[in-house]
PDB file of N, CA and C in Angstrom:
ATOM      1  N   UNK A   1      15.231 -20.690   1.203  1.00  0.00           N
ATOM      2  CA  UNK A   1      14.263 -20.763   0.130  1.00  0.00           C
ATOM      3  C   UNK A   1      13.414 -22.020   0.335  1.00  0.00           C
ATOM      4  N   UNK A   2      11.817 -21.752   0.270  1.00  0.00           N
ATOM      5  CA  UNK A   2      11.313 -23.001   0.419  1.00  0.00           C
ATOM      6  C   UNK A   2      10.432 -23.434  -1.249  1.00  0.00           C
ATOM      7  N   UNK A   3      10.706 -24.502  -1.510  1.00  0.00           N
ATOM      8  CA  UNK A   3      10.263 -24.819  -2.866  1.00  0.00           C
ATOM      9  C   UNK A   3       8.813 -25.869  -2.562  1.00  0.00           C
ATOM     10  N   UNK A   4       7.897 -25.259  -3.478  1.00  0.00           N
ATOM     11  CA  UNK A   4       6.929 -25.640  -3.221  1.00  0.00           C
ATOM     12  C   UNK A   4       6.631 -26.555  -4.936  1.00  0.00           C
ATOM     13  N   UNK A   5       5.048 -26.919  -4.723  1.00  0.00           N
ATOM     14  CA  UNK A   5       4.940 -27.881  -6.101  1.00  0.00           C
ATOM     15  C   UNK A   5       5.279 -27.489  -7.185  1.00  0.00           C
ATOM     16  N   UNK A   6       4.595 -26.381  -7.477  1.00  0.00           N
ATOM     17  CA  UNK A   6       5.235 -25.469  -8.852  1.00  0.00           C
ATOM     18  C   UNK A   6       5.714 -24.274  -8.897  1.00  0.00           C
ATOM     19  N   UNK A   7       6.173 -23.617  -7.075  1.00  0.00           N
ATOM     20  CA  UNK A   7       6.853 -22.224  -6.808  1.00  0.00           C
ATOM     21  C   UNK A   7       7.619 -22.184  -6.062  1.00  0.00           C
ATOM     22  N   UNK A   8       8.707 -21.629  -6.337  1.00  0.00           N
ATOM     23  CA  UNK A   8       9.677 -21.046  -5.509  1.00  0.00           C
ATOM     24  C   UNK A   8       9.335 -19.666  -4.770  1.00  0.00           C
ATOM     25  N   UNK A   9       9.656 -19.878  -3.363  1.00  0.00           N
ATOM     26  CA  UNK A   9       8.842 -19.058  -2.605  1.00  0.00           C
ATOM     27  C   UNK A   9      10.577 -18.475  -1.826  1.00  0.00           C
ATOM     28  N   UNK A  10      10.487 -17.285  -0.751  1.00  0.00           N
ATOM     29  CA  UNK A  10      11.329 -16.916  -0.285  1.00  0.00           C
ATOM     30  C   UNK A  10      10.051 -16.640   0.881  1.00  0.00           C
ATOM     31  N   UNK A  11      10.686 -16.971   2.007  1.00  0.00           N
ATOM     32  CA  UNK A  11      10.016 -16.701   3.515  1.00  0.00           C
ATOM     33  C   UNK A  11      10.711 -15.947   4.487  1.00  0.00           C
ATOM     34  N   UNK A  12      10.589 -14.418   4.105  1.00  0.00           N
ATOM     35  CA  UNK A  12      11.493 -13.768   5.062  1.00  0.00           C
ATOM     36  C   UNK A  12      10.947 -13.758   6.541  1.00  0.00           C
ATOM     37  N   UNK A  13      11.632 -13.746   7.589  1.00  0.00           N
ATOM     38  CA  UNK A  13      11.304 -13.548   9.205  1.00  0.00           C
ATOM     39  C   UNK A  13      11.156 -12.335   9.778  1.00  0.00           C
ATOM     40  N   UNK A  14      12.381 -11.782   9.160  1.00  0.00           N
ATOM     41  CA  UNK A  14      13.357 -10.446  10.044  1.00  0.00           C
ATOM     42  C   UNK A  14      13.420  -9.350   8.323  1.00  0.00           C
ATOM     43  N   UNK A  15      11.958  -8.819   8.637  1.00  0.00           N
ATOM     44  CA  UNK A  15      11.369  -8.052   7.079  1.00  0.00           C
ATOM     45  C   UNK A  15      12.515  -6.804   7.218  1.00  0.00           C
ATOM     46  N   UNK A  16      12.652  -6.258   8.466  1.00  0.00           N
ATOM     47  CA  UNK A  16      13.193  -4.799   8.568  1.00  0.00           C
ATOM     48  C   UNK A  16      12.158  -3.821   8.076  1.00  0.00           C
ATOM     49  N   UNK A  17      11.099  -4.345   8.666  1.00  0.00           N
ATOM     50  CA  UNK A  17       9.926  -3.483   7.875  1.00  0.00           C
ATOM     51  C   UNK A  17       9.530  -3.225   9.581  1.00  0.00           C
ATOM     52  N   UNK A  18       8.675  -1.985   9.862  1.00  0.00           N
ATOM     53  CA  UNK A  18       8.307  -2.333  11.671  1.00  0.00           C
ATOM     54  C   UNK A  18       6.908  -2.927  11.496  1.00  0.00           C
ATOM     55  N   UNK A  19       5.993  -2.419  10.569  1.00  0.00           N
ATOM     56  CA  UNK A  19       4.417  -2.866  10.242  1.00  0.00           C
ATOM     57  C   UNK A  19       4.557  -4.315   9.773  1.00  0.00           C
ATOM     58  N   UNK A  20       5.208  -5.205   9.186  1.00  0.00           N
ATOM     59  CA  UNK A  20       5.281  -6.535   8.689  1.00  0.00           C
ATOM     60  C   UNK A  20       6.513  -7.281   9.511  1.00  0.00           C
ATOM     61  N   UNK A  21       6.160  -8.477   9.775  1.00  0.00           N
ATOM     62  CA  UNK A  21       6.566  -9.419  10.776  1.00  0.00           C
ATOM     63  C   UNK A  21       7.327 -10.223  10.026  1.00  0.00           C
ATOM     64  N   UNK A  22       6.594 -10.825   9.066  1.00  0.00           N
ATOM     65  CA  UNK A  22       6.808 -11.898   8.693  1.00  0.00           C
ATOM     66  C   UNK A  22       6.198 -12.042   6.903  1.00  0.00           C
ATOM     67  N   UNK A  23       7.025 -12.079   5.789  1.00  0.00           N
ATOM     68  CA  UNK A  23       6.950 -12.698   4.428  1.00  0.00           C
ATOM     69  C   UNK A  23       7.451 -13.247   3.772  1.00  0.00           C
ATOM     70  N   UNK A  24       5.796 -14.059   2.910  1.00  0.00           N
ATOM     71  CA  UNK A  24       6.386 -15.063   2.026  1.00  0.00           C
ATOM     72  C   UNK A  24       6.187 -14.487   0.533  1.00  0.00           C
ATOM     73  N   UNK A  25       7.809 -14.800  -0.113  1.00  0.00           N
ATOM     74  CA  UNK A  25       7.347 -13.990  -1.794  1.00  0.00           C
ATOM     75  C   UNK A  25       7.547 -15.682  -2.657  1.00  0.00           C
ATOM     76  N   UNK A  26       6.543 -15.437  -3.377  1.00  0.00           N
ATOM     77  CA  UNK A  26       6.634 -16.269  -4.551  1.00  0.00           C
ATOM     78  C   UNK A  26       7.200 -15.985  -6.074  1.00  0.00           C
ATOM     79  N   UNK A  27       8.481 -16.269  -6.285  1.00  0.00           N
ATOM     80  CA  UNK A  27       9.167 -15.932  -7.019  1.00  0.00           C
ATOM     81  C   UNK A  27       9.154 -16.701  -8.775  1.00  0.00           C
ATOM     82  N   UNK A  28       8.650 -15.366  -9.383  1.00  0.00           N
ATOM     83  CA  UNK A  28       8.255 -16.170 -10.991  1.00  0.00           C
ATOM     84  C   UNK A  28       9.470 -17.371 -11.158  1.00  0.00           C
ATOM     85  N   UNK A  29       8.966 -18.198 -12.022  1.00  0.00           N
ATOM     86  CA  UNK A  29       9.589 -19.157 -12.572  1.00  0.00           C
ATOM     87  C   UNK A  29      10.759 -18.680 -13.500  1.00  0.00           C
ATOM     88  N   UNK A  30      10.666 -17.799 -13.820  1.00  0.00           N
ATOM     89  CA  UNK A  30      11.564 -17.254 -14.851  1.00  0.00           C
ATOM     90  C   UNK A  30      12.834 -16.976 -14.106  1.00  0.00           C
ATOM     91  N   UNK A  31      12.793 -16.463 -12.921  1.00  0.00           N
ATOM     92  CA  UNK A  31      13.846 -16.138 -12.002  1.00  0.00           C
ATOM     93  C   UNK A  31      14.357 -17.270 -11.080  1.00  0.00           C
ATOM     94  N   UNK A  32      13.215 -18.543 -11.183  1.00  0.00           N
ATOM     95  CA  UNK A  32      13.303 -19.178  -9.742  1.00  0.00           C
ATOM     96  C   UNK A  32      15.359 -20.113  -9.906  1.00  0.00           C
ATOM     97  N   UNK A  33      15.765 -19.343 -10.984  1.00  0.00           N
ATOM     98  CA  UNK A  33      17.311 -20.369 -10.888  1.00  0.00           C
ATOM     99  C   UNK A  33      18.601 -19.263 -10.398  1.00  0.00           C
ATOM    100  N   UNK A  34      17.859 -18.128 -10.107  1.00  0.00           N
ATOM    101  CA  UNK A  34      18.699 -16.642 -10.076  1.00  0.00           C
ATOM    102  C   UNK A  34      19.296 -16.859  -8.168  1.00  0.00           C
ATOM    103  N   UNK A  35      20.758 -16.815  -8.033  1.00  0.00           N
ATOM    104  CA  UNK A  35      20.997 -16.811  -6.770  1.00  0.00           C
ATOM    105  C   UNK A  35      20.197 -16.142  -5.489  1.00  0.00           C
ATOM    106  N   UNK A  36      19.808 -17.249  -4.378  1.00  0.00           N
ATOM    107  CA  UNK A  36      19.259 -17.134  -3.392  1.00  0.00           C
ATOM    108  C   UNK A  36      19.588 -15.804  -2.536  1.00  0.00           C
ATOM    109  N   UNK A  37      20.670 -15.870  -2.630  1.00  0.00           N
ATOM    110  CA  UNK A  37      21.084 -14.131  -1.575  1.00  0.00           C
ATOM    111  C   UNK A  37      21.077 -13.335  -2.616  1.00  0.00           C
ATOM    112  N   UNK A  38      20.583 -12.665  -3.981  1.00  0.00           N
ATOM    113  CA  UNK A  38      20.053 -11.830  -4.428  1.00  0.00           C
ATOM    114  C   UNK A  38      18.644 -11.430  -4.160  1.00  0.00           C
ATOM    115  N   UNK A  39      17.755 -12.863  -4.346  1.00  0.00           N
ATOM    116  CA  UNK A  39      16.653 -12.463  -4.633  1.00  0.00           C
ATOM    117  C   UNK A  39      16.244 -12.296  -3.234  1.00  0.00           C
ATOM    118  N   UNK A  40      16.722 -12.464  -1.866  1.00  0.00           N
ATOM    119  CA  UNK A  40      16.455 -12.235  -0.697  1.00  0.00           C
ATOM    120  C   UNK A  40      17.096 -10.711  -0.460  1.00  0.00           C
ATOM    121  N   UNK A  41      18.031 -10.458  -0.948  1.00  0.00           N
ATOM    122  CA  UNK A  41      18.855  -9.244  -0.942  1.00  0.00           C
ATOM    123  C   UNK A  41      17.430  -8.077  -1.454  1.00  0.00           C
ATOM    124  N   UNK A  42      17.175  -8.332  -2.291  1.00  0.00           N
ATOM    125  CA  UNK A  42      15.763  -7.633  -3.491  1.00  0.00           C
ATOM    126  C   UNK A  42      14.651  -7.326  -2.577  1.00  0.00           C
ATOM    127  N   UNK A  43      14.670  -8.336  -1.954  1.00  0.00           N
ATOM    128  CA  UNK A  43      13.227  -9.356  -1.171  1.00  0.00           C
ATOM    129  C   UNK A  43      13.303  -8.084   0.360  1.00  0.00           C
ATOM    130  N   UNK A  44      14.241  -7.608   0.633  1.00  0.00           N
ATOM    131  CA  UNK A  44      14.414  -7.339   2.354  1.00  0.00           C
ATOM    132  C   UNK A  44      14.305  -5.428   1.769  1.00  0.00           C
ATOM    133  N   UNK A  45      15.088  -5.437   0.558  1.00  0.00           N
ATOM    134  CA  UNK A  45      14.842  -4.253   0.093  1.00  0.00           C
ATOM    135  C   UNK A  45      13.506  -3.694  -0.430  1.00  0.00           C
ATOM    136  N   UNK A  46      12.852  -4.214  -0.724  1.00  0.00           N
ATOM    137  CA  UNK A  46      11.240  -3.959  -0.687  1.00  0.00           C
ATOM    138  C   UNK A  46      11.018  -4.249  -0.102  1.00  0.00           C
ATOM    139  N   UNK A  47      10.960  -4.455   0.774  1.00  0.00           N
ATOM    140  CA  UNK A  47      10.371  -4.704   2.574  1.00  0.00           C
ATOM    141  C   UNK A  47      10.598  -3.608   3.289  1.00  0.00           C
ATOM    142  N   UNK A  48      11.653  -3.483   3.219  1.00  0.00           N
ATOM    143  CA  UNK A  48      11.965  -2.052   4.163  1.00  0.00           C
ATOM    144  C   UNK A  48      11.759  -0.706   3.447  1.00  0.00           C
ATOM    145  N   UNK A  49      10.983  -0.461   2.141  1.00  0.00           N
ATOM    146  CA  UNK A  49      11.004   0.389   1.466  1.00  0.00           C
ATOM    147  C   UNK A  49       9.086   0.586   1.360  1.00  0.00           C
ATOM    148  N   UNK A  50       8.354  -0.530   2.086  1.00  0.00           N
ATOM    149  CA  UNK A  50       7.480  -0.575   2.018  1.00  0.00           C
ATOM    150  C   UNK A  50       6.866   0.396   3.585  1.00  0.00           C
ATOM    151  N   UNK A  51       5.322   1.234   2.857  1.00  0.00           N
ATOM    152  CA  UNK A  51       5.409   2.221   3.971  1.00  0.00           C
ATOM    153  C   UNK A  51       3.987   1.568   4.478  1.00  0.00           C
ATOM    154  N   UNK A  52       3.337   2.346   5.543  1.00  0.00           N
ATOM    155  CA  UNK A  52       2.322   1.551   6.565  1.00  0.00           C
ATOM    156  C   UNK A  52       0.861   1.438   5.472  1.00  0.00           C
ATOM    157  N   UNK A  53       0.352   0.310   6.227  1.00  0.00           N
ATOM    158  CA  UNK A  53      -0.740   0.126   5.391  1.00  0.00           C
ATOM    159  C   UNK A  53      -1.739   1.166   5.179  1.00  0.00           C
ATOM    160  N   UNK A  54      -2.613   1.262   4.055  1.00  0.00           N
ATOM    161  CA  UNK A  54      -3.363   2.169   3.974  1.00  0.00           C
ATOM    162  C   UNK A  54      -3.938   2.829   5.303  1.00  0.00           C
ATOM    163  N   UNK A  55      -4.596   1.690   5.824  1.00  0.00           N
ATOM    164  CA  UNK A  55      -5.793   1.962   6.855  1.00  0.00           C
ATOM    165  C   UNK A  55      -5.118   2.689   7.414  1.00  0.00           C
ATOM    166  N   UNK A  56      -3.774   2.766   8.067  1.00  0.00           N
ATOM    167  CA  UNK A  56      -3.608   3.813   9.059  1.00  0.00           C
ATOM    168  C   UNK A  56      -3.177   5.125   8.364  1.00  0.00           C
ATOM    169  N   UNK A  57      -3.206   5.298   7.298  1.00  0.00           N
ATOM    170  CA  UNK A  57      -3.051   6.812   6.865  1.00  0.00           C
ATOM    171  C   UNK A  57      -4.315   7.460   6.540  1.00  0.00           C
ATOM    172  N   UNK A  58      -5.123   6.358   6.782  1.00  0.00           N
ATOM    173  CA  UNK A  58      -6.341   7.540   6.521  1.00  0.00           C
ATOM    174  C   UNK A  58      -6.950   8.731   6.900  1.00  0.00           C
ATOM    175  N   UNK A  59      -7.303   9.760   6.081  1.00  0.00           N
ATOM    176  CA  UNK A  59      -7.914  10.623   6.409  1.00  0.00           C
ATOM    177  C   UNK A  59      -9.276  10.875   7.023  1.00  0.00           C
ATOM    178  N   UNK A  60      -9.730  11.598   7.831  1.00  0.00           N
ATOM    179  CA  UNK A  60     -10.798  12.276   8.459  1.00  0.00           C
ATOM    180  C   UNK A  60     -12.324  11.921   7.096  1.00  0.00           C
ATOM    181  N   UNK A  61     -13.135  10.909   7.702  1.00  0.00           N
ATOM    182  CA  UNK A  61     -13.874  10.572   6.253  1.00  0.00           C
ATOM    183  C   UNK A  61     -15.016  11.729   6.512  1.00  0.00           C
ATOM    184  N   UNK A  62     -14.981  12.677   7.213  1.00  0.00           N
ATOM    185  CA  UNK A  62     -16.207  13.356   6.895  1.00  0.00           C
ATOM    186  C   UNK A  62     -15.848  14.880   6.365  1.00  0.00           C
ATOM    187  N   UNK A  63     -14.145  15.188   6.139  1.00  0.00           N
ATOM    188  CA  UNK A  63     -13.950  16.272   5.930  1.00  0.00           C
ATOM    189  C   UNK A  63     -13.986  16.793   4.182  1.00  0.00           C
ATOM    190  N   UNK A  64     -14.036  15.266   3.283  1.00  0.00           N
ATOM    191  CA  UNK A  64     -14.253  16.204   2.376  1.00  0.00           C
ATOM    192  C   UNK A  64     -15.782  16.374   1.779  1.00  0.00           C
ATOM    193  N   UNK A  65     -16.629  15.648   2.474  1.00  0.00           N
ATOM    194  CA  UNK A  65     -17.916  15.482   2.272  1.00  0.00           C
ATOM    195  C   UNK A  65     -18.691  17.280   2.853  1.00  0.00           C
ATOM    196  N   UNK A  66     -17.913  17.518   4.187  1.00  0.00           N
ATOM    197  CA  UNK A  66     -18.410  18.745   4.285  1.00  0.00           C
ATOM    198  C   UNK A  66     -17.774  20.065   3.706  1.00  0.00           C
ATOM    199  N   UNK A  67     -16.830  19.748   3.220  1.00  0.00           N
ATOM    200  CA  UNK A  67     -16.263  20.962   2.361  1.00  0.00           C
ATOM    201  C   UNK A  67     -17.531  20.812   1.020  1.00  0.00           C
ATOM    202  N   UNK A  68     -17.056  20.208   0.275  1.00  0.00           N
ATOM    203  CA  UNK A  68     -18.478  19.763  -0.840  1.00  0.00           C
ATOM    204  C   UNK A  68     -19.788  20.520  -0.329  1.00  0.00           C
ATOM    205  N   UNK A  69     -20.340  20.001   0.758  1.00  0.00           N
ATOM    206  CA  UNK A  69     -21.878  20.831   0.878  1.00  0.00           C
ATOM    207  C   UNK A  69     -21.888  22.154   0.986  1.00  0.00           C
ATOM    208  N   UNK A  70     -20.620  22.681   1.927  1.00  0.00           N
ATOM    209  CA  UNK A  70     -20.165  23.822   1.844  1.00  0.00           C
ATOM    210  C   UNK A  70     -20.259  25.194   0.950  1.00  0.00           C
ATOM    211  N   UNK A  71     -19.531  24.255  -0.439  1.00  0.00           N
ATOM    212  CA  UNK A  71     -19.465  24.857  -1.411  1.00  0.00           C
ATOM    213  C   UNK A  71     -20.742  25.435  -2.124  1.00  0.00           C
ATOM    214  N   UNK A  72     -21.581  23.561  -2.408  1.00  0.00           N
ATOM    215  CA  UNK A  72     -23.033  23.778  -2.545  1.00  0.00           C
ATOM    216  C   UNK A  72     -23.535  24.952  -1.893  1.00  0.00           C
ATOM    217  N   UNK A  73     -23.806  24.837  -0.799  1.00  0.00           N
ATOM    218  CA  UNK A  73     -24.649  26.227   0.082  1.00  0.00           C
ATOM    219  C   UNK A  73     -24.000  27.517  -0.556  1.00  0.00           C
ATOM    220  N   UNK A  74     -22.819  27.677  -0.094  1.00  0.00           N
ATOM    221  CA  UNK A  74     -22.411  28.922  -0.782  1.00  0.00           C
ATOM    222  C   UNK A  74     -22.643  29.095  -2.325  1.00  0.00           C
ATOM    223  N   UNK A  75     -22.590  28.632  -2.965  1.00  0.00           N
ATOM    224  CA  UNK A  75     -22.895  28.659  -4.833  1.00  0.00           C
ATOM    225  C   UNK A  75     -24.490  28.878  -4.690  1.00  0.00           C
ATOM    226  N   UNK A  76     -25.497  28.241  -3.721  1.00  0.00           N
ATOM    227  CA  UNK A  76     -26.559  27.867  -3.878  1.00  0.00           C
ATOM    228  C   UNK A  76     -26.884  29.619  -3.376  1.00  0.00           C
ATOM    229  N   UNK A  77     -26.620  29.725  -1.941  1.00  0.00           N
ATOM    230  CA  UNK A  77     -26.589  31.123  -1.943  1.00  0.00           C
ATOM    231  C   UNK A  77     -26.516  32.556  -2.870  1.00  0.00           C
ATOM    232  N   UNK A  78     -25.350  32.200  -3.063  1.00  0.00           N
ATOM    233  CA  UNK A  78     -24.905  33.481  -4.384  1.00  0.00           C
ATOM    234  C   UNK A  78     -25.759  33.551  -5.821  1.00  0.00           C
ATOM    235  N   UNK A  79     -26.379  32.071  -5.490  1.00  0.00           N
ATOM    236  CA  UNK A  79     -26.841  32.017  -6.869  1.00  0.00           C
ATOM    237  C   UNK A  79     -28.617  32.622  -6.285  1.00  0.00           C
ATOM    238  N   UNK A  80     -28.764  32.367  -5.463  1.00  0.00           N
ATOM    239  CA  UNK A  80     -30.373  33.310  -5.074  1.00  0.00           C
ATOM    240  C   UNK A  80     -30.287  34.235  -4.926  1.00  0.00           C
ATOM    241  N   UNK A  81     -29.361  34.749  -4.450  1.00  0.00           N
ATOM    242  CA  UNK A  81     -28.701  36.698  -3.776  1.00  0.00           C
ATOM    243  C   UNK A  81     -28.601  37.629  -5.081  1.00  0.00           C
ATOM    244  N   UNK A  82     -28.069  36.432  -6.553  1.00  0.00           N
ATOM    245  CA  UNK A  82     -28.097  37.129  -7.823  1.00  0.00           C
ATOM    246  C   UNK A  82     -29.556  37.537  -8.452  1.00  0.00           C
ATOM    247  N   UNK A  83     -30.139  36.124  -8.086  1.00  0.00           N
ATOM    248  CA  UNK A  83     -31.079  36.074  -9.083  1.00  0.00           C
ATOM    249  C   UNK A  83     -32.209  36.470  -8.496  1.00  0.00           C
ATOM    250  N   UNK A  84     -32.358  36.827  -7.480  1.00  0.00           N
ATOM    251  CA  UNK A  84     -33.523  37.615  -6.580  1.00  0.00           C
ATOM    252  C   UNK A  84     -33.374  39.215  -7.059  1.00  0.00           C
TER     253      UNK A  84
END
């Protein structure tokens, strides 16, 4: 545990996470008197429960933009095919 001016911090190394290397948690004051191998115990368990960052789950950014126009055209269609 490293104690800083006004926070108690926990600096994990070995996250057990594969995307994160290395964290530091800053632990409310309210807790900062609560045993060290809990709140590291807590600390490694949300770490390893944590899943990959957004960016790499992203989806295809142009697929729902062309479903959308899609639709448009077709509605836009049906709607002249009626009204003609």
């Amino acid at each position: 545990m490293i104690k800083g001016i006004n926070h108690t911090m926990i600096e994990l190394s070995d996250t057990g996470n594969e995307y994160y290397e290395r964290a530091i948690l800053i632990i409310r004051p309210v807790y900062a008197s609560a045993q060290r191998a809990v709140l590291e115990q807590e600390a490694r368990r949300m770490l390893k429960n944590m899943d990959a960052p957004a960016i790499l789950h992203r989806r295809k950014p142009y697929l729902r933009p062309m479903l959308i126009g899609i639709g448009c055209l077709v509605t836009g269609l049906l709607t002249g095919f009626f009204l003609h």
